[in-house]
C-alpha atoms as a PDB file:
ATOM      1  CA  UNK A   1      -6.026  38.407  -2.146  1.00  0.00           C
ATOM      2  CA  UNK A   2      -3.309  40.047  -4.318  1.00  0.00           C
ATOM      3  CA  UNK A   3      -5.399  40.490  -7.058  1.00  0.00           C
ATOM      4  CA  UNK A   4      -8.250  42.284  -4.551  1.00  0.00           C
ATOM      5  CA  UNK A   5      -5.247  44.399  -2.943  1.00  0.00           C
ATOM      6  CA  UNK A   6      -5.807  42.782   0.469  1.00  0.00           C
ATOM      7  CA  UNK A   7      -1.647  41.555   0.465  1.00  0.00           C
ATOM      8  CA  UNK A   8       0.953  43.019  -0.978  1.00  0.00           C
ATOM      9  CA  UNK A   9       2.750  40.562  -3.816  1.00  0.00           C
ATOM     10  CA  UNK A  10       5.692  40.161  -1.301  1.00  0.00           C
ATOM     11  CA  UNK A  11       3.829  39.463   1.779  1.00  0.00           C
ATOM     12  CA  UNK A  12       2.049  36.987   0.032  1.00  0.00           C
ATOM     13  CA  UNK A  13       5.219  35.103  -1.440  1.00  0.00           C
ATOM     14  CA  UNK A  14       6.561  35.390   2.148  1.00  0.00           C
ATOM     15  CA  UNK A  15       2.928  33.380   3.207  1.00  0.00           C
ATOM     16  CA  UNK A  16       4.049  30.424   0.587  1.00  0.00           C
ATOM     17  CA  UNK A  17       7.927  30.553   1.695  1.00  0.00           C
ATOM     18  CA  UNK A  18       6.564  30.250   5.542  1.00  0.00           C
ATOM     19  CA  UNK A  19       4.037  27.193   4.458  1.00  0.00           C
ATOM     20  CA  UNK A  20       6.319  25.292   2.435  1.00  0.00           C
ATOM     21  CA  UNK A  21       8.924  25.451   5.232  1.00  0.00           C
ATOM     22  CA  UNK A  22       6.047  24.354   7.541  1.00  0.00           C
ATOM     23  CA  UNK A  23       4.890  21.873   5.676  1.00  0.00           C
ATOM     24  CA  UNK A  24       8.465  20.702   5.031  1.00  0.00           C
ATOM     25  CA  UNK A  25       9.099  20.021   8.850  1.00  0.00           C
ATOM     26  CA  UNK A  26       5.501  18.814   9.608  1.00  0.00           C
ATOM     27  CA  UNK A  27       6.029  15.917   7.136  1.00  0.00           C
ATOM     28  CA  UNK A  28       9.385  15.168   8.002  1.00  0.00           C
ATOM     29  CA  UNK A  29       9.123  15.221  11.878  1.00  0.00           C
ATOM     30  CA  UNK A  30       5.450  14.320  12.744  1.00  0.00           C
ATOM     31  CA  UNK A  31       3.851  12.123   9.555  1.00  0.00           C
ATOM     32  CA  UNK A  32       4.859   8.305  10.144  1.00  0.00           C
ATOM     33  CA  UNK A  33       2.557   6.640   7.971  1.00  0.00           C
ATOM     34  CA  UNK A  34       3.744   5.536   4.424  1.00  0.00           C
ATOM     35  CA  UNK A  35       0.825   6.095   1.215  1.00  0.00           C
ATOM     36  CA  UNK A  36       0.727   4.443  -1.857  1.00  0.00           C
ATOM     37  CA  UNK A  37      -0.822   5.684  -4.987  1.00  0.00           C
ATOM     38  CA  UNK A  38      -2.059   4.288  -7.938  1.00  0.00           C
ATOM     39  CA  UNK A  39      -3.927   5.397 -11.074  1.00  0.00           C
ATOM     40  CA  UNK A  40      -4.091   6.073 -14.837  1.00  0.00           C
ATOM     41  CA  UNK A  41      -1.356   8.500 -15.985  1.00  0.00           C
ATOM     42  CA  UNK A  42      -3.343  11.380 -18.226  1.00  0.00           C
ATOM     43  CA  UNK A  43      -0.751  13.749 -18.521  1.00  0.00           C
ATOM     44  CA  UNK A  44       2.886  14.485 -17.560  1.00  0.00           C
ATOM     45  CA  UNK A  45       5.238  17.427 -18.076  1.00  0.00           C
ATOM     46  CA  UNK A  46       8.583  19.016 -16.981  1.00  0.00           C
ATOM     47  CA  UNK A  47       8.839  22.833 -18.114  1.00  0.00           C
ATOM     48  CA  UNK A  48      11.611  24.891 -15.804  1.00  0.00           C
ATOM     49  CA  UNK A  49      12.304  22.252 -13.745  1.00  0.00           C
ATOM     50  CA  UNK A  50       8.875  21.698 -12.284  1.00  0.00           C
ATOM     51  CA  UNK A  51       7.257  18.541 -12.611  1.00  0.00           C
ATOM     52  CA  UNK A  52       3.543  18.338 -13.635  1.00  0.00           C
ATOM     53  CA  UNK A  53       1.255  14.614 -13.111  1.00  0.00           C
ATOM     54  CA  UNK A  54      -2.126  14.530 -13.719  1.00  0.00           C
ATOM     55  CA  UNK A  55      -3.444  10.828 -12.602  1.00  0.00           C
ATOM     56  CA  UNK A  56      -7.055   9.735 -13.442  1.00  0.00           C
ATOM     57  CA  UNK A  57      -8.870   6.845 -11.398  1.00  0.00           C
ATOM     58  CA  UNK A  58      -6.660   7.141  -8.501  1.00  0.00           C
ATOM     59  CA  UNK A  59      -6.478   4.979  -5.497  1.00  0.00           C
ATOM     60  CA  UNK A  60      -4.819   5.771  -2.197  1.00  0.00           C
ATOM     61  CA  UNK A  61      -3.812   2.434   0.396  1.00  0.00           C
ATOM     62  CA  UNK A  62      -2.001   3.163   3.612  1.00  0.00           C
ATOM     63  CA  UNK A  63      -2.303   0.817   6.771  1.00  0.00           C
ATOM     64  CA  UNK A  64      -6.045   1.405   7.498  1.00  0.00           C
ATOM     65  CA  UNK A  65      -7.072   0.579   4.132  1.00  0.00           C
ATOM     66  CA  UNK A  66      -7.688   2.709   0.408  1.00  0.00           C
ATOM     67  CA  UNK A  67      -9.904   5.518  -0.596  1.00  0.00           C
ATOM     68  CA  UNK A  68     -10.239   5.755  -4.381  1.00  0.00           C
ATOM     69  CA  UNK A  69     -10.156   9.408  -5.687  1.00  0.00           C
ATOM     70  CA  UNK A  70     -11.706  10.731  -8.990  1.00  0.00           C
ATOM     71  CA  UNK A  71      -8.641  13.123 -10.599  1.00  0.00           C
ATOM     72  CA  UNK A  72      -4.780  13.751  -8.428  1.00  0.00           C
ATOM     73  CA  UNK A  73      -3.064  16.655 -10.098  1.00  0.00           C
ATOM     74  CA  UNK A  74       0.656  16.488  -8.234  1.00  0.00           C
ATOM     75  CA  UNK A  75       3.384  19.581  -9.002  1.00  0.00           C
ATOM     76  CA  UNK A  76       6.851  18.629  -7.898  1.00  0.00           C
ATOM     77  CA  UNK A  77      10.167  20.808  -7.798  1.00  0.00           C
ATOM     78  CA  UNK A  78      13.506  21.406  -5.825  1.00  0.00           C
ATOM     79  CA  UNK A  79      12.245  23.184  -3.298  1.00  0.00           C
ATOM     80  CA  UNK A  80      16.086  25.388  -3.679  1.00  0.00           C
ATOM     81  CA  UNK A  81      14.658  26.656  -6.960  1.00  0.00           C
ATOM     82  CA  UNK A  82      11.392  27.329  -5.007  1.00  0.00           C
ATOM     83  CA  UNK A  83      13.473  29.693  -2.882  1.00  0.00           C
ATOM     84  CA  UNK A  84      15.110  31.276  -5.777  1.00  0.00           C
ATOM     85  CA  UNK A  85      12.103  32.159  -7.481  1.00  0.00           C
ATOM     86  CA  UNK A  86      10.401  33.771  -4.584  1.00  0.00           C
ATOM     87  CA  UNK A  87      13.591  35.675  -4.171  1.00  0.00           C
ATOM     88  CA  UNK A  88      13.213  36.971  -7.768  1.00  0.00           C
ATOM     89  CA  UNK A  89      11.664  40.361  -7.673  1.00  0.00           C
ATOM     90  CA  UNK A  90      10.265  40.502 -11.290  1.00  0.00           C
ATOM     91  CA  UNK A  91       8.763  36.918 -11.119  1.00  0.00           C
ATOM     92  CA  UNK A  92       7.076  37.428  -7.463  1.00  0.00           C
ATOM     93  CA  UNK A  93       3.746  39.227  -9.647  1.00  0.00           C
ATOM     94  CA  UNK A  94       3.329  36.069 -11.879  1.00  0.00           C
ATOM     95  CA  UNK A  95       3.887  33.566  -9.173  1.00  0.00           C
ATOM     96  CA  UNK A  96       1.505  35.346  -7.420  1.00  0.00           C
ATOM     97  CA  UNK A  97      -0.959  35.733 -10.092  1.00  0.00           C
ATOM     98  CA  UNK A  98      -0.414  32.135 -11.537  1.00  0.00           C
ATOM     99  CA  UNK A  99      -1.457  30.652  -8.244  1.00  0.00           C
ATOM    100  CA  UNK A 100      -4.651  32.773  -7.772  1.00  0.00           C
ATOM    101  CA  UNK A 101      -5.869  31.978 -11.660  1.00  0.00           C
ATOM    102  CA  UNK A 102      -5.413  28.575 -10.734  1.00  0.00           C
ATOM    103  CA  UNK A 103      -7.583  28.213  -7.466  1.00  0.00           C
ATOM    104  CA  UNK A 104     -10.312  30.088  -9.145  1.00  0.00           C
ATOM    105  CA  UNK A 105     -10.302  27.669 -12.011  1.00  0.00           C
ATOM    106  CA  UNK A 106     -10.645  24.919  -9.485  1.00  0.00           C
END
């Protein structure tokens, strides 16, 4: 949408603020059940603090029972650096950017 014009780069970096802060309270307040995960390790990777794992031949269990799953790519950071780089004027473009590459490569 940033690319196409429809959002401005800041409106759309204050869109993922607003959903990680939802998301933050949603799993903390209403979520109860625990999930396990297991699979094959491909690839792992920790450039600028941000936590990259790429499992193959996954397999989810929780208390109803376990769903394998083909390919679980899983990004991790401190969501306080999260804040700080949204807050960064000349890095807002690339964030913005990097994300939309990445969902039309998927």
């Amino acid at each position: 949408m940033v690319d196409s014009g429809t959002l401005s780069p800041h409106i759309a970096m204050q869109v993922l603020i607003q959903f990680d802060k939802s998301m933050t309270d949603a799993l903390e307040n209403w979520v109860k059940s625990k999930v396990t995960l297991k699979g094959h390790l491909h690839t792992y990777r920790f450039i600028d603090n941000v936590w990259t794992f790429i499992l193959q031949d996954t397999v989810f269990k929780n208390k109803e029972g376990s769903k394998n799953i083909g390919g679980v790519k899983i990004v991790a950071c401190d969501s306080k650096l999260l804040v700080h780089m949204y807050r960064t004027p000349c890095r807002v473009q690339t964030i913005v950017s990097s994300i939309s590459r990445h969902r039309e490569a998927c």
